[in-house]
PDB file of N, CA and C in Angstrom:
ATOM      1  N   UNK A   1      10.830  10.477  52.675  1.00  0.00           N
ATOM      2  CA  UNK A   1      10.595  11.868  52.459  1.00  0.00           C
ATOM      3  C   UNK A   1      11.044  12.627  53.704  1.00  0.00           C
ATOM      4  N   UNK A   2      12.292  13.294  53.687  1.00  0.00           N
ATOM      5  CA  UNK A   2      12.309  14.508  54.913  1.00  0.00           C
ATOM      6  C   UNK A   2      12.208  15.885  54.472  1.00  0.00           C
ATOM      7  N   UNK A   3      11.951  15.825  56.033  1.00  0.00           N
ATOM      8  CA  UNK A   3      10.638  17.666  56.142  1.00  0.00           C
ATOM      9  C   UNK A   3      11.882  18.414  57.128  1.00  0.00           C
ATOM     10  N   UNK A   4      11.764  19.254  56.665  1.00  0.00           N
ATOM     11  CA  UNK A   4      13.005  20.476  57.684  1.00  0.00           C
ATOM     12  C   UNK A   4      12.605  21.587  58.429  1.00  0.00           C
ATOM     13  N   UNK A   5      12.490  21.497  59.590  1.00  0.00           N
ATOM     14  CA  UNK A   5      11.970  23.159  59.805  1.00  0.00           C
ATOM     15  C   UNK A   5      12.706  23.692  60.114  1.00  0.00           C
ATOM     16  N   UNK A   6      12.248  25.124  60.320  1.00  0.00           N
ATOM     17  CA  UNK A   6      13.348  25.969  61.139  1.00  0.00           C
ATOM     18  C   UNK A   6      12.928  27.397  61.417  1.00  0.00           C
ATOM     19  N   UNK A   7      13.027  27.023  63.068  1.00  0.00           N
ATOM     20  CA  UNK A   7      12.097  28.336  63.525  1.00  0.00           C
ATOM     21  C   UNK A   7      13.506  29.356  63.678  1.00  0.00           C
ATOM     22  N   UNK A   8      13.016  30.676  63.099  1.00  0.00           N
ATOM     23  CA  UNK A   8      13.747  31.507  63.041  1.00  0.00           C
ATOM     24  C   UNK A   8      12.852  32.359  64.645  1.00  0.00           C
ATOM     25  N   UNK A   9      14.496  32.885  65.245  1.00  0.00           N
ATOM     26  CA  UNK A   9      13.804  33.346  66.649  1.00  0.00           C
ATOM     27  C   UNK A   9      14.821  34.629  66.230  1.00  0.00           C
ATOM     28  N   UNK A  10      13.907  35.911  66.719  1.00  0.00           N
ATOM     29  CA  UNK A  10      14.966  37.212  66.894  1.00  0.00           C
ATOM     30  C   UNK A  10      15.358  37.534  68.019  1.00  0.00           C
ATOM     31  N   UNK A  11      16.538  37.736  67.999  1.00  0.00           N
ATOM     32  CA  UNK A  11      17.069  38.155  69.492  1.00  0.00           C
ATOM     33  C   UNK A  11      17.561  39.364  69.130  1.00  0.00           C
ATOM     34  N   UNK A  12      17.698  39.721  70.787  1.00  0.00           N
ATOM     35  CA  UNK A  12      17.958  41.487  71.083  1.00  0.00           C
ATOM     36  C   UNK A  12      19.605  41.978  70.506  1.00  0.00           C
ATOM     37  N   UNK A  13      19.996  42.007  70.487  1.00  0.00           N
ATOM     38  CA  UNK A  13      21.698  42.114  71.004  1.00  0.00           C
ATOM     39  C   UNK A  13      22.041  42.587  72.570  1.00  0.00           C
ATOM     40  N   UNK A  14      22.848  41.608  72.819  1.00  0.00           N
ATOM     41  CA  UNK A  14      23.344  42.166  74.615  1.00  0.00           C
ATOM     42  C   UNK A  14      24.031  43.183  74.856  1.00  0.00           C
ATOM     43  N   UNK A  15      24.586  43.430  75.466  1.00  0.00           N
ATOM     44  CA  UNK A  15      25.350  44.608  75.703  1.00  0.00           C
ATOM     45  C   UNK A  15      26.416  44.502  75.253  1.00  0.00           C
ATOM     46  N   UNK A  16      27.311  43.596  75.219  1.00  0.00           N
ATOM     47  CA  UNK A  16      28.610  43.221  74.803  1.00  0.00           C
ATOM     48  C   UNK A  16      28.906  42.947  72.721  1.00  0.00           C
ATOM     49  N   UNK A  17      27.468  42.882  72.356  1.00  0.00           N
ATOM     50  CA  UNK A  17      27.164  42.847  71.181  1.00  0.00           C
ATOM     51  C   UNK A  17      26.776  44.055  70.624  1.00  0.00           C
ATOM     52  N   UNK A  18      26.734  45.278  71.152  1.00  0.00           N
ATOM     53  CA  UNK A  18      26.014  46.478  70.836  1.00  0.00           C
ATOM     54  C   UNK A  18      27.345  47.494  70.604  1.00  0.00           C
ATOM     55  N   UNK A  19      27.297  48.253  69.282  1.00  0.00           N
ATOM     56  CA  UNK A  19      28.073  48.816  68.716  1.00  0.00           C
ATOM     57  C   UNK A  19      27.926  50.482  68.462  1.00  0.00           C
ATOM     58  N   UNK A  20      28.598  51.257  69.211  1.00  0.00           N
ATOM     59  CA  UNK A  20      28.399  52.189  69.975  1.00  0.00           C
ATOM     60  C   UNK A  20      29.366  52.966  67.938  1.00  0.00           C
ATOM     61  N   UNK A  21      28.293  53.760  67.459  1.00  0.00           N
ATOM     62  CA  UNK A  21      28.645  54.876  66.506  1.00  0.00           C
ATOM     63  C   UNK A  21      28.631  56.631  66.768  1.00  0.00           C
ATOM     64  N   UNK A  22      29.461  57.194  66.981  1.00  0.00           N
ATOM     65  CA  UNK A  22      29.136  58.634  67.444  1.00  0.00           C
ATOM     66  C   UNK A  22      29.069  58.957  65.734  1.00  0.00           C
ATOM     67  N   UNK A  23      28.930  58.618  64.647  1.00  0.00           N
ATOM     68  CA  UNK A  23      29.069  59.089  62.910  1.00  0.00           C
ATOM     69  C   UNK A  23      30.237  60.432  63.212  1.00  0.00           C
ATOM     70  N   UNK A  24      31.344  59.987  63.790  1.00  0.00           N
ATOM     71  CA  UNK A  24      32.258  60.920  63.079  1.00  0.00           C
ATOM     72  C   UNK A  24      33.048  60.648  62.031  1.00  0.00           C
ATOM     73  N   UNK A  25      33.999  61.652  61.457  1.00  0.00           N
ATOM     74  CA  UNK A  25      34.109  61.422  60.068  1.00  0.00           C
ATOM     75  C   UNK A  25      35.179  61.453  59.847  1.00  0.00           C
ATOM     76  N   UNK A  26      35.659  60.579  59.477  1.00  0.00           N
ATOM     77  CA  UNK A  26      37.218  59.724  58.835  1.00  0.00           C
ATOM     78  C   UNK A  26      38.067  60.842  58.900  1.00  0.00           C
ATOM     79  N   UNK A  27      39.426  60.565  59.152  1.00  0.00           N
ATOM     80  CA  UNK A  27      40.301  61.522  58.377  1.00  0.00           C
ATOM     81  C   UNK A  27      41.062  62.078  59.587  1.00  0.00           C
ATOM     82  N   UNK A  28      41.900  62.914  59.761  1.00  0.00           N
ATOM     83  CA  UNK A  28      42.634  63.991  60.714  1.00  0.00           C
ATOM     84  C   UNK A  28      41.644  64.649  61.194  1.00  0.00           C
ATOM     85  N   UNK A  29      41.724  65.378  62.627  1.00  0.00           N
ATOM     86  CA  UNK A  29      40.912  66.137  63.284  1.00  0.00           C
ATOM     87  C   UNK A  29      40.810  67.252  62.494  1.00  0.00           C
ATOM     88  N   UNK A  30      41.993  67.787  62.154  1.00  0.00           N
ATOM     89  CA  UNK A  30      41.861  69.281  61.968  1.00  0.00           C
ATOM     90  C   UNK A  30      41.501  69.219  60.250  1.00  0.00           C
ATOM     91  N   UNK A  31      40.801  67.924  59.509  1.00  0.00           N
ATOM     92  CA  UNK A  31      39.892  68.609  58.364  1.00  0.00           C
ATOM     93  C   UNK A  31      38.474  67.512  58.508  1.00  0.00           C
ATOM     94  N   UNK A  32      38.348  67.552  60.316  1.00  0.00           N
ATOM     95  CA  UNK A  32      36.740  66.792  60.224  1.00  0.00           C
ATOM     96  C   UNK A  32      35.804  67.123  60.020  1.00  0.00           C
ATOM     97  N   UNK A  33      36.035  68.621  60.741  1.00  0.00           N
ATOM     98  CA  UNK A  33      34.950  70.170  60.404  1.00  0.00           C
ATOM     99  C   UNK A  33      34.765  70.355  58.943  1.00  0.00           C
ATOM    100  N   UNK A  34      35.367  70.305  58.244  1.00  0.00           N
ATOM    101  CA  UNK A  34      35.724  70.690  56.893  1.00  0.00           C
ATOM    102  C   UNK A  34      34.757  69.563  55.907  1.00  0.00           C
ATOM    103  N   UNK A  35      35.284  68.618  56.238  1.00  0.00           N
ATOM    104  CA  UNK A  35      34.281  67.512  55.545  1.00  0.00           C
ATOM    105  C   UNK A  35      33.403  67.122  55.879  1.00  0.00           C
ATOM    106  N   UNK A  36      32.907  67.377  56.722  1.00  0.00           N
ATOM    107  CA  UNK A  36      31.454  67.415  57.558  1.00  0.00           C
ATOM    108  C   UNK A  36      30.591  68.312  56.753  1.00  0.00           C
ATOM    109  N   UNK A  37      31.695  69.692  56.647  1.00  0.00           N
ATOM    110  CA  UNK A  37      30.519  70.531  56.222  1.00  0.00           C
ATOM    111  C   UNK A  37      30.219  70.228  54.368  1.00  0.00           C
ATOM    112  N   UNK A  38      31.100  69.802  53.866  1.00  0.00           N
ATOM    113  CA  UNK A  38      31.326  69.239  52.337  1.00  0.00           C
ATOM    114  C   UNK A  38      29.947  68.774  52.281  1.00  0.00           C
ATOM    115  N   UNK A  39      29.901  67.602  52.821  1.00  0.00           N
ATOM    116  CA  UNK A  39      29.288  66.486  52.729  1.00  0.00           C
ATOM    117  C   UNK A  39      27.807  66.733  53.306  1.00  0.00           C
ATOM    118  N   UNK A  40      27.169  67.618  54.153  1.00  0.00           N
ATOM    119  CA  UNK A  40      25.804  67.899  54.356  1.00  0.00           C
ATOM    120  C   UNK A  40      25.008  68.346  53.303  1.00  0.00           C
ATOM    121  N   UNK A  41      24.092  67.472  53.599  1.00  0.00           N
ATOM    122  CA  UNK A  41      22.853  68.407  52.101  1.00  0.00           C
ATOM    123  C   UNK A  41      22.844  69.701  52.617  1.00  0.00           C
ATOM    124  N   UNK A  42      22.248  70.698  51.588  1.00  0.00           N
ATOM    125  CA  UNK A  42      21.875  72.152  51.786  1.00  0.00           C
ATOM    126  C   UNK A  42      20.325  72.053  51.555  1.00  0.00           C
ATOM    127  N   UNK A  43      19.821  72.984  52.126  1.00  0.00           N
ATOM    128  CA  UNK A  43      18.015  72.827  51.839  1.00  0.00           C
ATOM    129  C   UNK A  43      17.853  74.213  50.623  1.00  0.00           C
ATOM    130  N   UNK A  44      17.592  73.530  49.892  1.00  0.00           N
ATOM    131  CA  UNK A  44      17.059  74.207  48.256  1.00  0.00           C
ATOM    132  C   UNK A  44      15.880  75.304  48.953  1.00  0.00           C
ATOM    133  N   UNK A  45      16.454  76.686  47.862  1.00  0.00           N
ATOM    134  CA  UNK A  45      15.940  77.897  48.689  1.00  0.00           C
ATOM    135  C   UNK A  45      14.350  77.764  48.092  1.00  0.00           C
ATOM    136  N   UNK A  46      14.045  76.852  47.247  1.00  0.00           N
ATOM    137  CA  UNK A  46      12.814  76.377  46.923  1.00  0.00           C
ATOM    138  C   UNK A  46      11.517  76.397  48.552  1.00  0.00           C
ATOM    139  N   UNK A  47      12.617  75.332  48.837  1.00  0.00           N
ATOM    140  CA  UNK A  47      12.060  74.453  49.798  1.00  0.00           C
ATOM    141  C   UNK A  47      12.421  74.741  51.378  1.00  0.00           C
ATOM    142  N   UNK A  48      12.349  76.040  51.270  1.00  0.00           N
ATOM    143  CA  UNK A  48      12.521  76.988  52.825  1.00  0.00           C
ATOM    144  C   UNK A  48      11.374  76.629  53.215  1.00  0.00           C
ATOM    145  N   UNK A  49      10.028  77.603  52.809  1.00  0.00           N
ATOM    146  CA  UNK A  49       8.931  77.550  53.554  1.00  0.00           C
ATOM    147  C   UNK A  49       8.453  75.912  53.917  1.00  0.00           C
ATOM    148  N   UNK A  50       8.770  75.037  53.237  1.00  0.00           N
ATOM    149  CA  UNK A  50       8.249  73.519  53.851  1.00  0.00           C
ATOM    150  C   UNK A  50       9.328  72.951  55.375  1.00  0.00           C
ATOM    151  N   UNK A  51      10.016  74.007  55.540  1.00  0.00           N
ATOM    152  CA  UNK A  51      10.373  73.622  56.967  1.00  0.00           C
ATOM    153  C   UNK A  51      10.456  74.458  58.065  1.00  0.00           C
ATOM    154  N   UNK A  52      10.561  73.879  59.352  1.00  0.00           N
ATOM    155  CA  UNK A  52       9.697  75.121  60.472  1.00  0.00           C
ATOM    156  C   UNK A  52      10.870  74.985  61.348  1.00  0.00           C
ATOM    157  N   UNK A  53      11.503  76.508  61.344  1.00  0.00           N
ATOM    158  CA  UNK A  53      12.373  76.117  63.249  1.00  0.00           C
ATOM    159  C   UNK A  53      11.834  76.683  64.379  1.00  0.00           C
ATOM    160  N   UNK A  54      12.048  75.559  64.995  1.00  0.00           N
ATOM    161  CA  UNK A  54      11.788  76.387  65.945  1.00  0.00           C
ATOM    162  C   UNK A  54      12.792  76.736  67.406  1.00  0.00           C
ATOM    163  N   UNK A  55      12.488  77.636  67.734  1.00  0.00           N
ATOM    164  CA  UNK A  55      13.762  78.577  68.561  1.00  0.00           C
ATOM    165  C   UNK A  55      13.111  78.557  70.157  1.00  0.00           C
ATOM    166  N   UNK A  56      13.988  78.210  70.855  1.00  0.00           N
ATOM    167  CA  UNK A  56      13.479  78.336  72.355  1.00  0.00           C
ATOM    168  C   UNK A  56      14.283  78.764  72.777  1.00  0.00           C
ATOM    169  N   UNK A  57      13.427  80.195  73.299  1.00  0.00           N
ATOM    170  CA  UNK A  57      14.172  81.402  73.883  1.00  0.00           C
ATOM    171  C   UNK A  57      14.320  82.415  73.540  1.00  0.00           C
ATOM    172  N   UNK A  58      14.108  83.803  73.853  1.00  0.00           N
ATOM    173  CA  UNK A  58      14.403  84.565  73.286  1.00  0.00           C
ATOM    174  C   UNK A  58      14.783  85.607  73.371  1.00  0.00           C
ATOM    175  N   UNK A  59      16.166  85.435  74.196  1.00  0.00           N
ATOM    176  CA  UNK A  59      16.617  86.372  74.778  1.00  0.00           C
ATOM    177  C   UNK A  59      17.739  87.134  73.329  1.00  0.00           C
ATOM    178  N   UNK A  60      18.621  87.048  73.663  1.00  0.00           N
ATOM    179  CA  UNK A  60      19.798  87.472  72.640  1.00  0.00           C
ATOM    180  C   UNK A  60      19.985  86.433  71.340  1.00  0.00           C
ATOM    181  N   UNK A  61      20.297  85.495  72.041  1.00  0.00           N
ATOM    182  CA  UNK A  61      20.750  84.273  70.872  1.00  0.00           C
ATOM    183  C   UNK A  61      19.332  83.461  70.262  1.00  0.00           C
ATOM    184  N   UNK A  62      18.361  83.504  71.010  1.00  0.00           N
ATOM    185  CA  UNK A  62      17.014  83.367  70.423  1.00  0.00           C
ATOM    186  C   UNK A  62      16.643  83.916  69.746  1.00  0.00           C
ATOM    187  N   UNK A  63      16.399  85.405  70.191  1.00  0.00           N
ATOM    188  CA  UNK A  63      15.606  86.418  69.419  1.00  0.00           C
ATOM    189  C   UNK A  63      16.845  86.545  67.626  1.00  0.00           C
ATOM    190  N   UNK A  64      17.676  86.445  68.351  1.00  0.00           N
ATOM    191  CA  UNK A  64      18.930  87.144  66.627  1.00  0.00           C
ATOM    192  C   UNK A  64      18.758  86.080  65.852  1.00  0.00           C
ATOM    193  N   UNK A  65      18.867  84.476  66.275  1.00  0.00           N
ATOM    194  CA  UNK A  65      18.434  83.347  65.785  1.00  0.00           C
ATOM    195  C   UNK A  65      17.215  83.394  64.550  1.00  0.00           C
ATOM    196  N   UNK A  66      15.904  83.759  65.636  1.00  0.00           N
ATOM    197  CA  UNK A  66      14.775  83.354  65.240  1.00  0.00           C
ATOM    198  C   UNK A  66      14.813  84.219  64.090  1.00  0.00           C
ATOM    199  N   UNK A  67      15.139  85.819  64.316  1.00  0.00           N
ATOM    200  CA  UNK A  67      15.381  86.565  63.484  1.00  0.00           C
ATOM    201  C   UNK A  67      16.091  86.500  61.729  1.00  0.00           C
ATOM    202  N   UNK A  68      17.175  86.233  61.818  1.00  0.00           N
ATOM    203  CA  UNK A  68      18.012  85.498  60.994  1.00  0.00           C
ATOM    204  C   UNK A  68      17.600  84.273  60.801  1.00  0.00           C
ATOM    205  N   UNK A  69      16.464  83.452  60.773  1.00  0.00           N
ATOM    206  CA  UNK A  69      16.179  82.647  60.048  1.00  0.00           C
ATOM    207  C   UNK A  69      14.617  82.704  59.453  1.00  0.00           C
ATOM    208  N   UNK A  70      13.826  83.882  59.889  1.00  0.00           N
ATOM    209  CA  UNK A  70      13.028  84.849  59.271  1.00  0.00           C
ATOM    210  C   UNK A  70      13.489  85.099  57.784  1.00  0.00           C
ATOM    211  N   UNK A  71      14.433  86.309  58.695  1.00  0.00           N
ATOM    212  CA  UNK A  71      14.849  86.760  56.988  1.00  0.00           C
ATOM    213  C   UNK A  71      15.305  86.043  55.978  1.00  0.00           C
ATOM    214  N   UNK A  72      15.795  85.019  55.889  1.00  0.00           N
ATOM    215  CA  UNK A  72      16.225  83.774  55.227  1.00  0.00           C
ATOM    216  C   UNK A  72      14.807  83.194  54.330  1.00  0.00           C
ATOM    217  N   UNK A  73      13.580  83.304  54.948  1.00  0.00           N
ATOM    218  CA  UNK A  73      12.619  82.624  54.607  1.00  0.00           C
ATOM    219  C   UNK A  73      11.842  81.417  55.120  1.00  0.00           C
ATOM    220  N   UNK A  74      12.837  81.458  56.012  1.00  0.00           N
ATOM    221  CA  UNK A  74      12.144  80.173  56.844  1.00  0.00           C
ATOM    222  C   UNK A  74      10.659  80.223  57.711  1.00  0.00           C
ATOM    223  N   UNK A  75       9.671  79.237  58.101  1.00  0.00           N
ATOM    224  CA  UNK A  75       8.915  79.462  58.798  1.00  0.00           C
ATOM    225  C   UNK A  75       9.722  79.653  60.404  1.00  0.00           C
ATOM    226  N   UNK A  76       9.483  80.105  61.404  1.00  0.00           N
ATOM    227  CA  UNK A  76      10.038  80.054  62.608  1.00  0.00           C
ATOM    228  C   UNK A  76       9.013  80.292  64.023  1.00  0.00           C
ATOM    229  N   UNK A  77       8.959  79.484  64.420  1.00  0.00           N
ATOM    230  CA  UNK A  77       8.605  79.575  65.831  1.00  0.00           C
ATOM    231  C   UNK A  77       9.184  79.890  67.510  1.00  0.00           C
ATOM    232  N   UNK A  78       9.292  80.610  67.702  1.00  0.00           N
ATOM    233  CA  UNK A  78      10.289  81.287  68.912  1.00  0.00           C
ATOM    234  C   UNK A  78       8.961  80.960  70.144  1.00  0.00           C
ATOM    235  N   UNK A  79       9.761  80.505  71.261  1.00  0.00           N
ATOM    236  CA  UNK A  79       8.688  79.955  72.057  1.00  0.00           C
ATOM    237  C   UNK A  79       9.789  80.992  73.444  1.00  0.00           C
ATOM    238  N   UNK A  80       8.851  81.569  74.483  1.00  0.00           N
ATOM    239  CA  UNK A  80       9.860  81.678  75.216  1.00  0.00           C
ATOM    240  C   UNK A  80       8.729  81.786  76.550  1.00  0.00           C
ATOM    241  N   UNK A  81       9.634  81.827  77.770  1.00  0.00           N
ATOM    242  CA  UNK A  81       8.748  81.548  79.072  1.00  0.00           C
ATOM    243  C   UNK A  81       8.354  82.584  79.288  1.00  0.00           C
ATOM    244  N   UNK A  82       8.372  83.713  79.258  1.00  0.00           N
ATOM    245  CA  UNK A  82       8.045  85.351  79.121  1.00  0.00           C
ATOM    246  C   UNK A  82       6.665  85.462  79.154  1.00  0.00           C
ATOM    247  N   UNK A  83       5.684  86.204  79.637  1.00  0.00           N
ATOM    248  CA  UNK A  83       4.668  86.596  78.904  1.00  0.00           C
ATOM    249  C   UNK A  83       4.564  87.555  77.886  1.00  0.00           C
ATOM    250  N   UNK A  84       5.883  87.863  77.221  1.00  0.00           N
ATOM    251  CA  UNK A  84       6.051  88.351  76.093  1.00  0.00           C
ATOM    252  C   UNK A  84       7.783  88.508  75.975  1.00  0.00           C
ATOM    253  N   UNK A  85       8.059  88.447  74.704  1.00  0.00           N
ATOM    254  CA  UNK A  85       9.660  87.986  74.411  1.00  0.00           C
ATOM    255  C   UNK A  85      10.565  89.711  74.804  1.00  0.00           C
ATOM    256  N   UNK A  86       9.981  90.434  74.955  1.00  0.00           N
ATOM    257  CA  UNK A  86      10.502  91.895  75.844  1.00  0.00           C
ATOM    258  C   UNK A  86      10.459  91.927  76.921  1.00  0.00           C
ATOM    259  N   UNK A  87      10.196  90.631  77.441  1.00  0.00           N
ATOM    260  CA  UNK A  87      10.766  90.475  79.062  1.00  0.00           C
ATOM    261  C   UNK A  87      11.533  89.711  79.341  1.00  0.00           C
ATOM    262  N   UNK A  88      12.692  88.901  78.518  1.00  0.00           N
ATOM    263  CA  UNK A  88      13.721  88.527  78.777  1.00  0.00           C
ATOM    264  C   UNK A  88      15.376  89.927  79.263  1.00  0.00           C
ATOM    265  N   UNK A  89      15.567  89.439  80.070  1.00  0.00           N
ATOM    266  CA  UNK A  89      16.771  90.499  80.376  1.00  0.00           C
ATOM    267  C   UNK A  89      17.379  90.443  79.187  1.00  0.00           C
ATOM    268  N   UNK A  90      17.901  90.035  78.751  1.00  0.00           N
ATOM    269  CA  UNK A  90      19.332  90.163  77.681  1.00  0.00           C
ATOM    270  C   UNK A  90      18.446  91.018  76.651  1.00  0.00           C
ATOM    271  N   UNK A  91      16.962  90.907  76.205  1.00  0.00           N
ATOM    272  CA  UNK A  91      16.344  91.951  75.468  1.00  0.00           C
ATOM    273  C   UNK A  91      15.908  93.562  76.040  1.00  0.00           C
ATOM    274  N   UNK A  92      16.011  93.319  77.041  1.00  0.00           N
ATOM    275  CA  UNK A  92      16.143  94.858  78.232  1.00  0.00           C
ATOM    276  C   UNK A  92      17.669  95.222  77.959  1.00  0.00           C
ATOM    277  N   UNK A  93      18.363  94.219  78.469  1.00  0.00           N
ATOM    278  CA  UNK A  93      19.984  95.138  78.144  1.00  0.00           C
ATOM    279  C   UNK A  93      20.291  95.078  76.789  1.00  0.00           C
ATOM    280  N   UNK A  94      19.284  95.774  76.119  1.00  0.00           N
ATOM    281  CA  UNK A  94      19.926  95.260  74.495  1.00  0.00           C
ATOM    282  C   UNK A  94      20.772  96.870  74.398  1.00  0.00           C
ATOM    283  N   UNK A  95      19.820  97.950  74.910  1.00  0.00           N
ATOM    284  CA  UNK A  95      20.532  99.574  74.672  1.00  0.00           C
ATOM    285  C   UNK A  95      22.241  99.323  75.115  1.00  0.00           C
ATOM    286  N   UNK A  96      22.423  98.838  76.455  1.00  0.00           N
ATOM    287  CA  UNK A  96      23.481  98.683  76.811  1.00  0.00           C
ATOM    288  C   UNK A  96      24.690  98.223  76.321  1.00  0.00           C
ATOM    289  N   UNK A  97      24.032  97.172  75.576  1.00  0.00           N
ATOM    290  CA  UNK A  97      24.872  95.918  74.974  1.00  0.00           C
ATOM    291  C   UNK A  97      25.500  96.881  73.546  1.00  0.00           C
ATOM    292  N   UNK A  98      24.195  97.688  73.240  1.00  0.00           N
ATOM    293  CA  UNK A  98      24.486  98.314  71.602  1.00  0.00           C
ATOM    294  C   UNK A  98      25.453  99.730  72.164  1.00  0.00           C
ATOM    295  N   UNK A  99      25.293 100.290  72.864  1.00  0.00           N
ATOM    296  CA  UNK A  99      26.440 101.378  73.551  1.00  0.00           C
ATOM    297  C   UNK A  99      27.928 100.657  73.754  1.00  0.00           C
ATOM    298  N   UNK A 100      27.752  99.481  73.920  1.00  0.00           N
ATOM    299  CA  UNK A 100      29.466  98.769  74.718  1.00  0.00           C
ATOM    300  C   UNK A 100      30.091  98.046  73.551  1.00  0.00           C
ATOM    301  N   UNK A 101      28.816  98.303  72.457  1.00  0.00           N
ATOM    302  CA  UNK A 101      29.670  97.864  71.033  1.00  0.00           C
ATOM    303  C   UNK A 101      30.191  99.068  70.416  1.00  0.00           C
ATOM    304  N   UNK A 102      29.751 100.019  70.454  1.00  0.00           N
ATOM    305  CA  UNK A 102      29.950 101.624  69.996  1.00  0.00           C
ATOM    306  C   UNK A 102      30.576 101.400  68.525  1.00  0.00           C
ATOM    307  N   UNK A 103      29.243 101.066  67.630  1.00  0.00           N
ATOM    308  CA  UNK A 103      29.282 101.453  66.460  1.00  0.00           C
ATOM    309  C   UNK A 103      29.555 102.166  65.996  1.00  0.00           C
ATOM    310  N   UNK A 104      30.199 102.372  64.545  1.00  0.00           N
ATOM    311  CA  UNK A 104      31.086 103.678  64.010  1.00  0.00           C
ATOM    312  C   UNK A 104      29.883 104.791  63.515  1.00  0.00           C
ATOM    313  N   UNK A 105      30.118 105.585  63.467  1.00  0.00           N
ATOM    314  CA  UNK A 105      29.013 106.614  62.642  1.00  0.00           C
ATOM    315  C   UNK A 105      27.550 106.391  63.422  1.00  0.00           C
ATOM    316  N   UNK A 106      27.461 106.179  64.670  1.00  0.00           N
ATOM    317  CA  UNK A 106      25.662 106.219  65.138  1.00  0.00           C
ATOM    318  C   UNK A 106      25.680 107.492  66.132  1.00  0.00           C
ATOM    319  N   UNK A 107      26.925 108.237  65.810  1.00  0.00           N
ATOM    320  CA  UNK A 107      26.518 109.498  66.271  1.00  0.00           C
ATOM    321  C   UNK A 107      26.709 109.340  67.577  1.00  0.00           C
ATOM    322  N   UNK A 108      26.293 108.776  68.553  1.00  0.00           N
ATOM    323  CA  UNK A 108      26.197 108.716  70.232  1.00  0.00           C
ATOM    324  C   UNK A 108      28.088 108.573  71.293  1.00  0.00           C
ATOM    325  N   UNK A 109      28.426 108.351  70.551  1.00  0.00           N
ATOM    326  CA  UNK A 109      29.772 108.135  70.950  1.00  0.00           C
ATOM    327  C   UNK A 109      30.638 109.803  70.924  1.00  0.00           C
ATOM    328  N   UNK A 110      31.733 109.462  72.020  1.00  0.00           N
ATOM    329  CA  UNK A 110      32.237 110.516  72.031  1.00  0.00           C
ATOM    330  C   UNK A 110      33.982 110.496  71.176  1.00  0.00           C
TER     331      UNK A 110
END
């Protein structure tokens, strides 16, 4: 009568065994963007409120961010180091910023 064992042992992989994936995506550069974006799920406008962003910072690209994904429906959390998000500079130079765009018809322009 023979008996067989066999100890199964797990090993790590070494370094030389370890297989480095950045998931980019097949094809020519100039349609990787393109099929990248094909190929991502979209989040069902159902299923906005079951997810939360959150935004750190909130200066210009924070605040318009957090904003625009408000109105969308999303939950959003804007976190910023401020003791309030009207004390980031880029939200102080916002008058400035809106004068050096000089919108058509807001009257203020010469």
């Amino acid at each position: 009568m023979a008996t067989s064992t066999s100890t199964s042992v797990k090993t790590m992989p070494t370094f030389m065994e370890a297989t480095l994936d950045a998931h980019v995506p097949d094809g020519p550069i100039e349609e990787m963007w393109d099929k990248h974006k094909f190929e991502m799920k979209l989040v069902n406008p159902a299923n906005k409120r079951k997810h939360t962003i959150i935004v750190v910072g909130s200066g210009l690209a924070g605040g318009s961010a957090a904003a625009s994904f408000a109105e969308l429906g999303y939950n959003v959390h804007c976190f910023c180091y401020q003791d309030s998000p009207r004390r980031a500079h880029s939200v102080a130079a916002q008058g400035g910023i809106n004068a050096a765009k000089n919108y058509q018809n807001d009257g203020d322009s010469v």
